[in-house]
C-alpha atoms as a PDB file:
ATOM      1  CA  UNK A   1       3.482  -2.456  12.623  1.00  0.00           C
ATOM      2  CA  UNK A   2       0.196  -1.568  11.195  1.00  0.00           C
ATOM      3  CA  UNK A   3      -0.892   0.655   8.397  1.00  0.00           C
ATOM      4  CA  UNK A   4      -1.897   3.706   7.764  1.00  0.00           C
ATOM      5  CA  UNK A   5      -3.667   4.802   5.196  1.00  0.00           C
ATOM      6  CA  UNK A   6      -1.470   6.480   1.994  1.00  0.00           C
ATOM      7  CA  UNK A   7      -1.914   7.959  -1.149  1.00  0.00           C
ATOM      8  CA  UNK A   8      -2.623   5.562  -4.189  1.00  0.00           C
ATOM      9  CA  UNK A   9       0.696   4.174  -5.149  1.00  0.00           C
ATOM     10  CA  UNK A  10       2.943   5.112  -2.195  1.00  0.00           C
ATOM     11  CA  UNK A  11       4.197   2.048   0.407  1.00  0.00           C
ATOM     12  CA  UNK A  12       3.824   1.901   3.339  1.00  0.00           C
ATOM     13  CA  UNK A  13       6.027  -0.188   5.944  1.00  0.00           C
ATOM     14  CA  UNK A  14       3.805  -3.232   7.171  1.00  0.00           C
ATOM     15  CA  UNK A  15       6.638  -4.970   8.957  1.00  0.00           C
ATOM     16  CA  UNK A  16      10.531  -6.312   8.899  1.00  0.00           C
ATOM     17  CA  UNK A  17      11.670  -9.760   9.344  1.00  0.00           C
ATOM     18  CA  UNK A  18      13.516 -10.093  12.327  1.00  0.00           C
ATOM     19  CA  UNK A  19      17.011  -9.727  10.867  1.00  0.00           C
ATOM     20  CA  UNK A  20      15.689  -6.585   9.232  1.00  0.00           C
ATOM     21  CA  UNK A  21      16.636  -7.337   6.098  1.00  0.00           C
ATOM     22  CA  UNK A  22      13.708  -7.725   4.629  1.00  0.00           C
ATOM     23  CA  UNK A  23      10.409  -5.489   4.695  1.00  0.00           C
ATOM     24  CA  UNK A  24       6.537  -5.963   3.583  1.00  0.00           C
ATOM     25  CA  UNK A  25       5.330  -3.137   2.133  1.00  0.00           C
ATOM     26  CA  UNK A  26       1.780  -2.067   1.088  1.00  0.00           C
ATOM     27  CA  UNK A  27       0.721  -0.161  -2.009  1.00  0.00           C
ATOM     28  CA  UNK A  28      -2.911   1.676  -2.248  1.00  0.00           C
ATOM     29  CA  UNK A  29      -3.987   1.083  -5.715  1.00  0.00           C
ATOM     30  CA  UNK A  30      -7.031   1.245  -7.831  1.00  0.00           C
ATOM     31  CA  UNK A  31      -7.734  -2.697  -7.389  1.00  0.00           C
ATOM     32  CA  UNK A  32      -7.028  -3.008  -3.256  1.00  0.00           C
ATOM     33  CA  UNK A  33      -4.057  -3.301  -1.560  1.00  0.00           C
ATOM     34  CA  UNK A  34      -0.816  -4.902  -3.300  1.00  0.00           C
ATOM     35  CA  UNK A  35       1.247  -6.242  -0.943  1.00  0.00           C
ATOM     36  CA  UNK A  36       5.169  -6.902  -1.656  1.00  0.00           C
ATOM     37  CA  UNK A  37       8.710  -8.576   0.080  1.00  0.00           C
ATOM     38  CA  UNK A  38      11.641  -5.986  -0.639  1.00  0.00           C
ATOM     39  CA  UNK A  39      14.942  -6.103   0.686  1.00  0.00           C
ATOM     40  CA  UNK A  40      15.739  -2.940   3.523  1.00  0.00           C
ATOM     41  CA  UNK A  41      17.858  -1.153   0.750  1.00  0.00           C
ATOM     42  CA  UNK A  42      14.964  -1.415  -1.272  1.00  0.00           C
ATOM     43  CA  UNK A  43      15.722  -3.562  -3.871  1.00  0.00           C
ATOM     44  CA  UNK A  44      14.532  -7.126  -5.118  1.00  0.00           C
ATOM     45  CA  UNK A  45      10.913  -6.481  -4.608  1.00  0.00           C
ATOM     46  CA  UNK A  46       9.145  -9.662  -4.521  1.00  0.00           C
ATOM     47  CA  UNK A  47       4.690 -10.004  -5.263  1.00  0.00           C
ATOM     48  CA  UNK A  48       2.911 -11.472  -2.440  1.00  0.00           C
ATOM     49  CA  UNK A  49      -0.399 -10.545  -3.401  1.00  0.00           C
ATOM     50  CA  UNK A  50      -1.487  -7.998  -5.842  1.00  0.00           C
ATOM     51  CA  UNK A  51      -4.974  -7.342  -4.627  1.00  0.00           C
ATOM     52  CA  UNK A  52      -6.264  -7.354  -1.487  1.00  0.00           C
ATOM     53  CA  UNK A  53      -9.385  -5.824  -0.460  1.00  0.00           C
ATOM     54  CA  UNK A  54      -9.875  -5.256   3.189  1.00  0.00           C
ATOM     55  CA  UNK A  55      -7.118  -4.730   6.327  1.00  0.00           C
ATOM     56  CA  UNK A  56      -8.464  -8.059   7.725  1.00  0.00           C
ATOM     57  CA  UNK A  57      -7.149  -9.620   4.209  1.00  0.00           C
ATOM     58  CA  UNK A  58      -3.974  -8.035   4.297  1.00  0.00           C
ATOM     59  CA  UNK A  59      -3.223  -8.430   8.226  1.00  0.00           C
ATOM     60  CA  UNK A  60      -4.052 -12.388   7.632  1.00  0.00           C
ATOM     61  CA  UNK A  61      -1.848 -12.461   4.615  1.00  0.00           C
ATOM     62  CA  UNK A  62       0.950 -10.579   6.312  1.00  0.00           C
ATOM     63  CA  UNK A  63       0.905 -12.479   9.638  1.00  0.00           C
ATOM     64  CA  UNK A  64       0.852 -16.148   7.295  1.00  0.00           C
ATOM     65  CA  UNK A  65       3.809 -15.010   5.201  1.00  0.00           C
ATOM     66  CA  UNK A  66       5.593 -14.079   8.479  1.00  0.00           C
ATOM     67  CA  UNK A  67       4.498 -16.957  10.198  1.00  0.00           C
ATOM     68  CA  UNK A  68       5.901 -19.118   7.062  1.00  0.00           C
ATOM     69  CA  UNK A  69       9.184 -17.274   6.600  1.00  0.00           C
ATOM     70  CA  UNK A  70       9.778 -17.969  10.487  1.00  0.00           C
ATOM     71  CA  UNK A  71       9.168 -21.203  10.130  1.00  0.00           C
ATOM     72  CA  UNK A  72      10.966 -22.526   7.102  1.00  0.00           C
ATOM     73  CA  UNK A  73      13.884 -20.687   7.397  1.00  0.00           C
ATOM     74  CA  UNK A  74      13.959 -18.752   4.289  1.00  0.00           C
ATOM     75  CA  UNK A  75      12.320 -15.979   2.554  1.00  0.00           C
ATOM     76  CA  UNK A  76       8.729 -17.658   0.852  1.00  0.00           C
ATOM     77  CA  UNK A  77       9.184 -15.797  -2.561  1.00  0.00           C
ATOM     78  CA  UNK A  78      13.122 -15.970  -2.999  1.00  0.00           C
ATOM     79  CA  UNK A  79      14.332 -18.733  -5.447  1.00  0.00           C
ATOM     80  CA  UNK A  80      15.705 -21.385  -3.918  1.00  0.00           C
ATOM     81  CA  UNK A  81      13.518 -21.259  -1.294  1.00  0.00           C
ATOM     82  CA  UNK A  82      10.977 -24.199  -1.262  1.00  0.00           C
ATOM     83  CA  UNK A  83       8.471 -24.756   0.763  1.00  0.00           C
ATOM     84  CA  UNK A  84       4.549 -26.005   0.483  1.00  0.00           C
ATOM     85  CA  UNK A  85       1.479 -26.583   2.514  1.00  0.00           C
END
């Protein structure tokens, strides 16, 4: 998935994990791009970054969080879930 660009505020589907139960969204703001883990219902939004300037920034970000999820096992920003570099 890539994105598109949205009004300030709105998210935006960047992609799923591949269980689907977990998205990254995007949110336009006034500082960059915020970029956050939710759950597919919605809930139990999770920070990854709050500001991001460019797409390069967040399409590296994205694809290292995914890339780290995959690889660990677990969800990088859940509790419980430990992991380092």
């Amino acid at each position: 998935m890539t994105t598109t660009q949205q009004p300030n505020g709105q998210c935006q589907a960047i992609t799923e994990y591949e269980d689907g139960a977990r998205i990254i969204v995007a949110a336009r703001t006034a500082d960059g791009t915020h970029l956050s883990d939710i759950a597919s219902d919605g809930t139990g939004g999770m920070v990854i970054e709050p500001q991001l300037d460019t797409q390069a920034e967040v399409d590296a970000v994205v694809a290292d969080y995914i890339a780290k999820a995959a690889q660990i096992g677990c969800v990088p920003m859940l509790p419980g879930c430990r992991w380092t570099d």
